[in-house]
N, C-alpha and C. Protein backbone atom coordinates (compact mmCIF):
# COMPACT_ATOMS: atom_id res chain seq x y z
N UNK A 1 0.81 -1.19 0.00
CA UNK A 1 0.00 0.00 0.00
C UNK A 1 0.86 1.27 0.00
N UNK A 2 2.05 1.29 0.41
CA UNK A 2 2.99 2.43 0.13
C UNK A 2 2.88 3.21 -0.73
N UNK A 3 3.18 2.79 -2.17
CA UNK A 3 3.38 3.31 -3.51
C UNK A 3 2.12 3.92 -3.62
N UNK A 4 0.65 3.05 -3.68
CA UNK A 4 -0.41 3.50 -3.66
C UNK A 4 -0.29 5.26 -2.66
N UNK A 5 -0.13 4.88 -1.28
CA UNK A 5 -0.40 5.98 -0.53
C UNK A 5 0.70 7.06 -1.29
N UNK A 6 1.70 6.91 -1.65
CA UNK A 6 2.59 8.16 -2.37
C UNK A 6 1.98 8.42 -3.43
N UNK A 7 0.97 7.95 -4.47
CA UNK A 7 0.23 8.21 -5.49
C UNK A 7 -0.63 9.22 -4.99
N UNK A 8 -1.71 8.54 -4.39
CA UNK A 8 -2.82 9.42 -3.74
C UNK A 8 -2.14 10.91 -3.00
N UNK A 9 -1.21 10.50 -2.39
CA UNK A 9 -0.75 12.07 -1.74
C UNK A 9 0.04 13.21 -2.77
N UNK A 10 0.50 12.47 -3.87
CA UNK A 10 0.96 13.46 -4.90
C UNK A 10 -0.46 13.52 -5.69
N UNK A 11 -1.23 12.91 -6.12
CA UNK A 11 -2.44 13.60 -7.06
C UNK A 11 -3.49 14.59 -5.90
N UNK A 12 -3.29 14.92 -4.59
CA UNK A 12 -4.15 14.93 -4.04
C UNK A 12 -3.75 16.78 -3.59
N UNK A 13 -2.08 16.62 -3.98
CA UNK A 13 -1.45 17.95 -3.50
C UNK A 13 -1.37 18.08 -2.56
N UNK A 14 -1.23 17.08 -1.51
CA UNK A 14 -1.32 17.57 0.12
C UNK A 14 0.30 17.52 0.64
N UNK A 15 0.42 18.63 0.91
CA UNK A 15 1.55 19.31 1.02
C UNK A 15 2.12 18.30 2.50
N UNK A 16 3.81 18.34 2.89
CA UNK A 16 4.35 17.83 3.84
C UNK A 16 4.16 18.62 5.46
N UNK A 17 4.27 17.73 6.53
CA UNK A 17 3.40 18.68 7.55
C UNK A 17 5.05 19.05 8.37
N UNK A 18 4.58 20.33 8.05
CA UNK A 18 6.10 21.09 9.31
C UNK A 18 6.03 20.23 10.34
N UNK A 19 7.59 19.63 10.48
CA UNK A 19 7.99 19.00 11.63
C UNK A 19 7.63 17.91 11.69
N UNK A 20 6.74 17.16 10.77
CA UNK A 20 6.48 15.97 10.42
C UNK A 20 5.25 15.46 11.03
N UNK A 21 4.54 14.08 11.22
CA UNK A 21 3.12 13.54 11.57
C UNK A 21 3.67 13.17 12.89
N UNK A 22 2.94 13.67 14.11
CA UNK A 22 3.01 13.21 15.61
C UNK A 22 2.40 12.22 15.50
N UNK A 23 2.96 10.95 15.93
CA UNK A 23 2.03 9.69 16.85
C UNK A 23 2.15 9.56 17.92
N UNK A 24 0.68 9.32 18.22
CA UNK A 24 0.83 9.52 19.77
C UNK A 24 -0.07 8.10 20.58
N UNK A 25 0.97 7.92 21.68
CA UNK A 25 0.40 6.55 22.31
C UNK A 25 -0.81 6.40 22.32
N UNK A 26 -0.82 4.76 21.28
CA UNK A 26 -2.21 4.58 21.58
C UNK A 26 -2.84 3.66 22.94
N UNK A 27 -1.53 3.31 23.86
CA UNK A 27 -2.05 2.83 24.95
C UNK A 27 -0.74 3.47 26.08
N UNK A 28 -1.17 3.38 27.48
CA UNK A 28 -1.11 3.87 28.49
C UNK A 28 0.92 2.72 28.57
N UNK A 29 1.94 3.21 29.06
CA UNK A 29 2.72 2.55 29.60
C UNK A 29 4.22 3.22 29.81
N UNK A 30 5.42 2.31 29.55
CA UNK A 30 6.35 2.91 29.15
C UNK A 30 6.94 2.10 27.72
N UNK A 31 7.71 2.66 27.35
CA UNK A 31 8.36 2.61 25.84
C UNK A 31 9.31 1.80 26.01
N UNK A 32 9.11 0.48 25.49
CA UNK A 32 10.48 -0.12 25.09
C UNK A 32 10.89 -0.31 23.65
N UNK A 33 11.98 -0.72 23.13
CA UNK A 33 12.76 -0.45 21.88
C UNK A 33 12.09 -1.96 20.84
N UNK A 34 11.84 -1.33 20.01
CA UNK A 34 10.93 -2.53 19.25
C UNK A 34 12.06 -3.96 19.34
N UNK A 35 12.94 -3.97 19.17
CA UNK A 35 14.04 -5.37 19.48
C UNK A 35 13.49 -5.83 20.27
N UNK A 36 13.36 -5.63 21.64
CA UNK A 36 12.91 -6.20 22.70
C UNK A 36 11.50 -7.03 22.69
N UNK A 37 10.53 -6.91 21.92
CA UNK A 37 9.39 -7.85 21.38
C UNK A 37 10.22 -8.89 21.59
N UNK A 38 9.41 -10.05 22.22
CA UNK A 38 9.85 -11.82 22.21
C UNK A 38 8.71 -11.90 20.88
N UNK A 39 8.84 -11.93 19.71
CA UNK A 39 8.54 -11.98 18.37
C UNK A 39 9.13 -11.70 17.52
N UNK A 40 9.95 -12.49 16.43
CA UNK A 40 10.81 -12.25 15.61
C UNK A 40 10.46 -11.12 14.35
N UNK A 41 8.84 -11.00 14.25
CA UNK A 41 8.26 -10.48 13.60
C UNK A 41 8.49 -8.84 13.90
N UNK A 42 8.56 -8.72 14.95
CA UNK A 42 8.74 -7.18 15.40
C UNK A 42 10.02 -6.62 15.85
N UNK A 43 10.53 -7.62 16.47
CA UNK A 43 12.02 -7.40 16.91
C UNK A 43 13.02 -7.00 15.54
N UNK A 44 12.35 -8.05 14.74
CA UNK A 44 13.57 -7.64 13.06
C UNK A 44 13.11 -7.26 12.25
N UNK A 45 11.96 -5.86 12.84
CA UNK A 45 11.65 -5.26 11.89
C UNK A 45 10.62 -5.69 10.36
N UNK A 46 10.08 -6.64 10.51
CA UNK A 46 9.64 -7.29 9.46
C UNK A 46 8.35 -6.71 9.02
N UNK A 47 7.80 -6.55 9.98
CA UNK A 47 6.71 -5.44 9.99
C UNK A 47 6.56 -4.24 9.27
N UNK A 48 7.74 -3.60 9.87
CA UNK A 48 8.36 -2.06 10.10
C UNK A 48 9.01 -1.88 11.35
N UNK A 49 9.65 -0.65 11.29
CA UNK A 49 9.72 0.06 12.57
C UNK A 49 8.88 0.38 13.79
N UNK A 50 9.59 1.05 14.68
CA UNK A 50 8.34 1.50 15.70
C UNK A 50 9.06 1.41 16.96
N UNK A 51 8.30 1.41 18.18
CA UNK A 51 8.42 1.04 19.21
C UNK A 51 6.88 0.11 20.44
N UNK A 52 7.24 -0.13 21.24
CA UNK A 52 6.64 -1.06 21.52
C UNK A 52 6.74 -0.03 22.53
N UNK A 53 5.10 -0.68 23.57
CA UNK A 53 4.67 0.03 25.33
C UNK A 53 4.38 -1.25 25.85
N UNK A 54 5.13 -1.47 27.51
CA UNK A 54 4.71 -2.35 28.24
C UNK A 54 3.55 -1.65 29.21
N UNK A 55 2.05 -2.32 28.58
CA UNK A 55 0.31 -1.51 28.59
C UNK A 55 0.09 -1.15 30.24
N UNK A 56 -0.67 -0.18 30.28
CA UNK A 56 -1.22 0.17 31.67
C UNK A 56 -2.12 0.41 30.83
N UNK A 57 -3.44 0.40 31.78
CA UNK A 57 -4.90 0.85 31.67
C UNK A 57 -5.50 -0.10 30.67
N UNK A 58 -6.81 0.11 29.80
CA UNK A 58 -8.18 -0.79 29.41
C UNK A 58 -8.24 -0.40 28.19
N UNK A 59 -7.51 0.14 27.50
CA UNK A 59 -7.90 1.04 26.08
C UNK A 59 -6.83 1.13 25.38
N UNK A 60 -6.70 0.75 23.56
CA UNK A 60 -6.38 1.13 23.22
C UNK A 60 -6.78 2.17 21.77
N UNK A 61 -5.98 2.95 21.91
CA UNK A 61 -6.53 4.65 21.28
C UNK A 61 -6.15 4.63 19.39
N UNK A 62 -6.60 5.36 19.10
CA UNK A 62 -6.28 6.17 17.68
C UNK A 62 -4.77 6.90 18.17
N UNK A 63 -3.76 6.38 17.70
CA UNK A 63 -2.45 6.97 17.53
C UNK A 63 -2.46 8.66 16.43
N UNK A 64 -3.02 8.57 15.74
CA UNK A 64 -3.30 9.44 14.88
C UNK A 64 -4.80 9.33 13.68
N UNK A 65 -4.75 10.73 13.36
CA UNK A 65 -5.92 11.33 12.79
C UNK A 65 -6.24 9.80 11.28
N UNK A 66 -6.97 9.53 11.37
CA UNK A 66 -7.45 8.18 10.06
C UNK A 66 -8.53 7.83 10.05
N UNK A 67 -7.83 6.29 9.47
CA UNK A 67 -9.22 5.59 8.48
C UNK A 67 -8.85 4.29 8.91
N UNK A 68 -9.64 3.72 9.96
CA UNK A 68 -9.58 2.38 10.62
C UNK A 68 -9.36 1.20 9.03
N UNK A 69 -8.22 0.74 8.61
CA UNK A 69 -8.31 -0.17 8.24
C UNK A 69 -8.43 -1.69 8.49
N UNK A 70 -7.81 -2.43 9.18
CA UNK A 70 -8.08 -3.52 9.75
C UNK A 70 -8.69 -3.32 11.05
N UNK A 71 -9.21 -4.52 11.76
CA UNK A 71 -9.07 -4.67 12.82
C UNK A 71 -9.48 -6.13 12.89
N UNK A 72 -8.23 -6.79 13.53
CA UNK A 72 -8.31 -8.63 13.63
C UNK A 72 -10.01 -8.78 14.51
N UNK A 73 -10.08 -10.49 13.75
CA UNK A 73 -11.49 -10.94 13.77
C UNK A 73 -10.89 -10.77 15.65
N UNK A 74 -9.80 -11.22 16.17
CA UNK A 74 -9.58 -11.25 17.90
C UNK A 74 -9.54 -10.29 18.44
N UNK A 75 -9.44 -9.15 17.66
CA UNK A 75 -9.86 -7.86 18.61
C UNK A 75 -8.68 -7.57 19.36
N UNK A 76 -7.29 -8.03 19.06
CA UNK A 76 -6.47 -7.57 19.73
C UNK A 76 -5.04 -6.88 18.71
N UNK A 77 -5.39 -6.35 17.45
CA UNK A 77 -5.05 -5.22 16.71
C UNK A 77 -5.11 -4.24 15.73
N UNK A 78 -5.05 -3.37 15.21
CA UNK A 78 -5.44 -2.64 14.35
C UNK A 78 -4.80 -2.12 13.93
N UNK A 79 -4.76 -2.10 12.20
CA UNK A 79 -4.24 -1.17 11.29
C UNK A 79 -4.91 0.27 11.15
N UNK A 80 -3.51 1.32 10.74
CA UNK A 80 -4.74 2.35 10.60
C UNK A 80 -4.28 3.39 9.80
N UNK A 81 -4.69 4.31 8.98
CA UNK A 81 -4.03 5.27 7.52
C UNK A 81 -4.35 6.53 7.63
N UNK A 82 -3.13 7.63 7.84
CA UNK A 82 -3.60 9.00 8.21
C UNK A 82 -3.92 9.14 6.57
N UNK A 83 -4.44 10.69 6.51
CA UNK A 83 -4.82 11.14 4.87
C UNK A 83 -3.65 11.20 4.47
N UNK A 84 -2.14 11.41 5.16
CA UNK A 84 -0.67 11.51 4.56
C UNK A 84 -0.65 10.64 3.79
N UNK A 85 -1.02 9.54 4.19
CA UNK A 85 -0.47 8.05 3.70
C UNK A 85 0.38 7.29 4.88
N UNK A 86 0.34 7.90 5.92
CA UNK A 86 0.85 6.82 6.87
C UNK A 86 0.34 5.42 7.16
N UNK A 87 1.30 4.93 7.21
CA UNK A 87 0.23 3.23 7.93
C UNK A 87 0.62 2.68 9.20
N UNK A 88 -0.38 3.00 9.80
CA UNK A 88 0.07 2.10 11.33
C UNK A 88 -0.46 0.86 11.85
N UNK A 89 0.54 -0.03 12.18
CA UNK A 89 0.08 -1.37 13.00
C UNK A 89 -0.19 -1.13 14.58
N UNK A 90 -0.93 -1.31 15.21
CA UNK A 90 -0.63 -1.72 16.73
C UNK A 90 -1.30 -2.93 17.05
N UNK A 91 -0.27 -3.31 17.36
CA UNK A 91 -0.60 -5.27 17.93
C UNK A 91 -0.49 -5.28 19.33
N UNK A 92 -1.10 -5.93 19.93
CA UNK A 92 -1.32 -5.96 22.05
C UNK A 92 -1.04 -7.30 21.96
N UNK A 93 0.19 -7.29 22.49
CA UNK A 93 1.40 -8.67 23.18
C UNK A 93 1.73 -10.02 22.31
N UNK A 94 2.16 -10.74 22.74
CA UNK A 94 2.48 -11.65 22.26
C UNK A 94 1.96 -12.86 22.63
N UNK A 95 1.47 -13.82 21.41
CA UNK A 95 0.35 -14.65 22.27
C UNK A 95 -0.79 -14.35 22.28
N UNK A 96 -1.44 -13.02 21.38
CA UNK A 96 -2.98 -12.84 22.25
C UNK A 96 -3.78 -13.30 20.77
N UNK A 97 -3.05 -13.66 20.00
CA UNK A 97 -4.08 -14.07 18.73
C UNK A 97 -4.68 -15.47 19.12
N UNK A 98 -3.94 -16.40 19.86
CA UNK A 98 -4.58 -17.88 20.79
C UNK A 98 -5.29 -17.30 21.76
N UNK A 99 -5.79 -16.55 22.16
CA UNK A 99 -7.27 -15.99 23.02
C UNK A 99 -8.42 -16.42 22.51
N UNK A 100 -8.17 -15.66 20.94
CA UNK A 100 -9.30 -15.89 20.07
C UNK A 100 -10.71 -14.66 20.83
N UNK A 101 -9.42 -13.39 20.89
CA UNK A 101 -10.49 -12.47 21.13
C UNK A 101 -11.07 -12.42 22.81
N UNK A 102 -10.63 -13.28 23.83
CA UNK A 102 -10.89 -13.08 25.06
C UNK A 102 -10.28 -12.24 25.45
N UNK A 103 -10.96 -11.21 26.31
CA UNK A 103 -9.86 -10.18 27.12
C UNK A 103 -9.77 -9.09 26.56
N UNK A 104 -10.28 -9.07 24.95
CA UNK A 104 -10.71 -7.78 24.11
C UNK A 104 -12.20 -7.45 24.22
N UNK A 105 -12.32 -5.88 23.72
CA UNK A 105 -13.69 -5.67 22.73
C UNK A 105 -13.26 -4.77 21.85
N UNK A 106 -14.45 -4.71 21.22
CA UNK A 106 -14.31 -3.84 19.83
C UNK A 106 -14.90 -2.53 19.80
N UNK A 107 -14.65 -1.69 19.44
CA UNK A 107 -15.08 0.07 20.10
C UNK A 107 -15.41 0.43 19.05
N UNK A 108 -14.52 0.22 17.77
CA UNK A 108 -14.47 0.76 16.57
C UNK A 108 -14.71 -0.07 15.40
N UNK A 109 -14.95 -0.24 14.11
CA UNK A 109 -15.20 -0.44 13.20
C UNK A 109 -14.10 -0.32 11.82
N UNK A 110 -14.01 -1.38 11.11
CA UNK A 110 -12.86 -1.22 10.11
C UNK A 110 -13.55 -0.03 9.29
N UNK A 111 -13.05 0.68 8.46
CA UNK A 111 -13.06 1.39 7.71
C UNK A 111 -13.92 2.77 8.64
N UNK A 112 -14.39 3.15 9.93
CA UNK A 112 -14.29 3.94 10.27
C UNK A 112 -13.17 5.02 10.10
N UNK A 113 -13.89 6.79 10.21
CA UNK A 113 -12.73 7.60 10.30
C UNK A 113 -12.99 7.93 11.74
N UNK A 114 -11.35 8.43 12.48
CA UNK A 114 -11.56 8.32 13.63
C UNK A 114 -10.17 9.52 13.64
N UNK A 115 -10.53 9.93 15.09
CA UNK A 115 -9.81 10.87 15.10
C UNK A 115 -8.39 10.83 16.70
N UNK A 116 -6.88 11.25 16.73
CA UNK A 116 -6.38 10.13 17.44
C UNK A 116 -6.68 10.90 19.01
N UNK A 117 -6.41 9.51 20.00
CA UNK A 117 -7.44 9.61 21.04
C UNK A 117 -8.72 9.00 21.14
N UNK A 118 -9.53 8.74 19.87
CA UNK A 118 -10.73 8.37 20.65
C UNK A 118 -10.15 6.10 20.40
N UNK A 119 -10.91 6.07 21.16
CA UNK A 119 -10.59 4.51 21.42
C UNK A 119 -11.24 3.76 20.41
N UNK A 120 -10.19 2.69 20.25
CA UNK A 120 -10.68 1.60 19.00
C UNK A 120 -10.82 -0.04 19.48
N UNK A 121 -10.13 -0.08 21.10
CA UNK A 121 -10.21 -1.64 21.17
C UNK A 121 -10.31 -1.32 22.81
N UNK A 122 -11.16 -2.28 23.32
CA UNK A 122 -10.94 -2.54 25.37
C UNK A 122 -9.78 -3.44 25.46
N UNK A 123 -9.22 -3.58 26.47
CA UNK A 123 -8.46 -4.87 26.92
C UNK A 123 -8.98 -5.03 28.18
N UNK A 124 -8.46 -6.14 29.13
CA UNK A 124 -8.96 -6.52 30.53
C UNK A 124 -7.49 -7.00 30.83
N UNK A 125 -6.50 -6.01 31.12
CA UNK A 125 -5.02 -6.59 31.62
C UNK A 125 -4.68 -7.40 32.67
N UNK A 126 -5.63 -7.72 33.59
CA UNK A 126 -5.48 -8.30 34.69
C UNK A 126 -5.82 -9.93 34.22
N UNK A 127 -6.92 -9.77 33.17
CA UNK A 127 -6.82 -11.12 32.70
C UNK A 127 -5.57 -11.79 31.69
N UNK A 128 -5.31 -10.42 31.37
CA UNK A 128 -4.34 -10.95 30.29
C UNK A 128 -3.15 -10.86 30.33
N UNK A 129 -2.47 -10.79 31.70
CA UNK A 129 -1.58 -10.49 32.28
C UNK A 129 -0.96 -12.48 32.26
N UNK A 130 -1.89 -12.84 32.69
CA UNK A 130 -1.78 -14.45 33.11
C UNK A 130 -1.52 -15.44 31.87
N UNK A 131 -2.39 -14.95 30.53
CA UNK A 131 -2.71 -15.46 29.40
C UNK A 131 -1.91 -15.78 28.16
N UNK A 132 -0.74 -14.75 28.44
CA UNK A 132 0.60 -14.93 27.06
C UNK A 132 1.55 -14.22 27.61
N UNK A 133 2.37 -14.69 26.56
CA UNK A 133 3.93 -14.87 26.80
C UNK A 133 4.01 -13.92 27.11
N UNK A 134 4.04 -12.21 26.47
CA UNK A 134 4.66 -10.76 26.51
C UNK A 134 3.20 -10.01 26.40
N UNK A 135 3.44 -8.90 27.64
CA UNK A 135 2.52 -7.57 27.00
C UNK A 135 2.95 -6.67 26.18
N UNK A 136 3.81 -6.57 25.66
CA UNK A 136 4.87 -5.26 25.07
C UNK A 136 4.14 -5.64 23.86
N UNK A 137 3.37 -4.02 23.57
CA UNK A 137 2.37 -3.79 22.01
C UNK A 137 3.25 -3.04 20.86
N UNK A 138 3.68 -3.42 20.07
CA UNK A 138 4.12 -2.92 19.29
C UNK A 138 3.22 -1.92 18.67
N UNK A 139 3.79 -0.74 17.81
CA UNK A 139 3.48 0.44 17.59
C UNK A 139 4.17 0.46 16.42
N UNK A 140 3.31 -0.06 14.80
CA UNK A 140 4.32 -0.09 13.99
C UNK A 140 4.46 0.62 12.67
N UNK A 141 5.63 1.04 12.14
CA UNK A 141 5.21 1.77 10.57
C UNK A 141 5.06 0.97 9.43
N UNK A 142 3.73 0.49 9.00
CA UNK A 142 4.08 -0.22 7.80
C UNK A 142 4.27 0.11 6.81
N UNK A 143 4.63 1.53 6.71
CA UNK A 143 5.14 1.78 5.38
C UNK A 143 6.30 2.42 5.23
N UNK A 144 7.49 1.77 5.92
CA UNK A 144 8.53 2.42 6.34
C UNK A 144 9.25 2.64 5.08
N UNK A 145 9.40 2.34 3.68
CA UNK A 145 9.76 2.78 2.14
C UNK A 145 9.52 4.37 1.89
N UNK A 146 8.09 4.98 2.17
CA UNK A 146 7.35 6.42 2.50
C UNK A 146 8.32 7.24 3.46
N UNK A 147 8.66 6.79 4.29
CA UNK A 147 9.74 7.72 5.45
C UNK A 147 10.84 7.93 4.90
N UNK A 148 10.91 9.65 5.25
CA UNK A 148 11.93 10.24 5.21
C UNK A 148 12.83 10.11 6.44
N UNK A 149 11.88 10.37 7.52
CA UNK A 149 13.21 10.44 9.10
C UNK A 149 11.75 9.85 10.23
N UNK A 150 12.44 8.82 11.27
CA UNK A 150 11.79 8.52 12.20
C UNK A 150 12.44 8.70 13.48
N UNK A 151 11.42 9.54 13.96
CA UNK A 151 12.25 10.13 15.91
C UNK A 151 11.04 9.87 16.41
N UNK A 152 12.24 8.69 17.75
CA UNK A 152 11.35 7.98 18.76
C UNK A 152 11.62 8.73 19.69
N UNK A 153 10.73 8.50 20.52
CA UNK A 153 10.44 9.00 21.87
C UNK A 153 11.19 7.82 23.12
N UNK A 154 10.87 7.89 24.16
CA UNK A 154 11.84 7.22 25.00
C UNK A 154 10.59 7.79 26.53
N UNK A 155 10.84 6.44 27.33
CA UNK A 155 10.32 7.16 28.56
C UNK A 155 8.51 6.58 28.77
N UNK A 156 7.94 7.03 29.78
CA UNK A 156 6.56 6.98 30.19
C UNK A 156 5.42 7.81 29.32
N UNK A 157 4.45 7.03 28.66
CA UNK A 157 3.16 7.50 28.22
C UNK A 157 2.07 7.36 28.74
N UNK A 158 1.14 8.61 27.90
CA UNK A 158 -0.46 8.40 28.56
C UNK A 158 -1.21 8.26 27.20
N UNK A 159 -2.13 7.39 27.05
CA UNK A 159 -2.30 7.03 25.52
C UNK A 159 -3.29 8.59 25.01
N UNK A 160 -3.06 8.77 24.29
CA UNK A 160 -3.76 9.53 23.64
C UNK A 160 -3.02 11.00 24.09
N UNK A 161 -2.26 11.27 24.79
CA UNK A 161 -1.60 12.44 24.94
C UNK A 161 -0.28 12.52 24.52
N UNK A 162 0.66 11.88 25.03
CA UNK A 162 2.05 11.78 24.85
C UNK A 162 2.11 11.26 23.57
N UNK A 163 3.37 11.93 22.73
CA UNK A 163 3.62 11.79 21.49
C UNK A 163 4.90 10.02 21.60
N UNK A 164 4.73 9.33 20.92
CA UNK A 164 5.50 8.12 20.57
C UNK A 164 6.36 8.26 19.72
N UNK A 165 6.16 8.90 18.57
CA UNK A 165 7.35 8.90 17.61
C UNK A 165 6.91 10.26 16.47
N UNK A 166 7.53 10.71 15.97
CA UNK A 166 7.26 11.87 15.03
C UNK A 166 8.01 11.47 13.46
N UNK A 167 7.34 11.56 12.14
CA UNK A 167 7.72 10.71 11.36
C UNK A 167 7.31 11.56 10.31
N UNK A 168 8.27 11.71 9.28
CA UNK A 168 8.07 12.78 7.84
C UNK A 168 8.36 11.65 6.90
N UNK A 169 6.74 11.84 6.01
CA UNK A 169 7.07 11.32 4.59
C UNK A 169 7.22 12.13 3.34
C-alpha cells in the first residue's frame, strides 16, 4: 500500500506537515525499543519500525488522525491510515491471537474515520496479564519505504496524549 499511498498524496497535492506527523500513544505505559518484542516479527523489523509500550490501563486509542483499516477478527489489533499516507500497525502482546479475542472488545469499526485519542479496542489486563507470553504492544510503521526520518520517543506515556514517535514522509 505504500506506492499507492505516495500516489494518492501526490495527485491529491497535500503538502508535507512542518515538523512531520506526531504519533501519539495509543495505549497507556512505558516505551520499550521494538528489538525487545519476544517476536521475531517485530524485533527484526519485518513489519516495520516503531516502538513497543509495556500496557497500563483498558484502552487502546487512535495513535493518529485516520481511516480504521483492519481490525483482527480477535480484537487484539489494528491497522490504521492517516490522509498523509501513513500506515500504522498496533498489535497488544504476544500470544494474544490464541485468546481468540478473550480479554478484548471492539469500540471501533474497520473502515471507520476516527480521530487520534478516541478509542478503538478494550483490553482486561489483569486477565491478560496471566494469558501470554509478553505484554509489550508494538506500535508499527508499515510503510517504512514512505519515510523520510523517524524520531522515537523514550520514557513513560499516557495514551492519547504523549507523542510516541514523530515521522516525515
Amino acid at each position: 500500500m505504500g506506492f499507492l499511498s505516495r500516489i494518492r498524496r501526490m495527485v491529491s497535492g497535500q503538502p508535507n506537515i512542518e515538523g512531520g506527523i506526531k504519533v501519539y500513544a495509543p495505549i497507556s505505559g512505558d516505551i520499550v525499543a521494538i528489538e525487545k518484542v519476544p517476536d521475531v516479527v517485530f524485533a527484526e523489523k519485518i513489519v516495520g519500525d516503531g516502538i513497543a509500550i509495556e500496557p497500563k490501563g483498558q484502552f487502546m486509542l487512535a495513535p493518529i488522525d485516520g481511516t480504521i483499516g483492519k481490525i483482527f477478527e480477535t480484537n487484539h489489533a489494528f491497522s490504521i491510515e492517516s490522509p498523509q499516507g501513513l500506515e500504522l500497525f498496533v498489535h497488544f502482546g504476544v500470544g494474544t491471537i490464541e485468546l481468540r479475542g478473550k480479554g478484548f472488545k471492539r469500540l471501533a469499526q474497520e473502515g471507520q474515520d476516527v480521530r487520534a485519542g478516541e478509542p478503538i479496542l478494550e483490553f482486561d489486563l489483569d486477565f491478560l496479564k496471566d494469558q501470554v507470553n509478553s505484554l509489550l504492544t508494538p506500535v508499527v510503521l508499515a510503510n517504512m519505504e514512505d519515510v523520510k526520518y523517524l524520531e522515537k520517543r523514550q520514557g513513560n506515556v499516557s495514551a492519547g496524549k504523549d507523542v510516541v514517535f514523530t515521522v516525515q514522509v
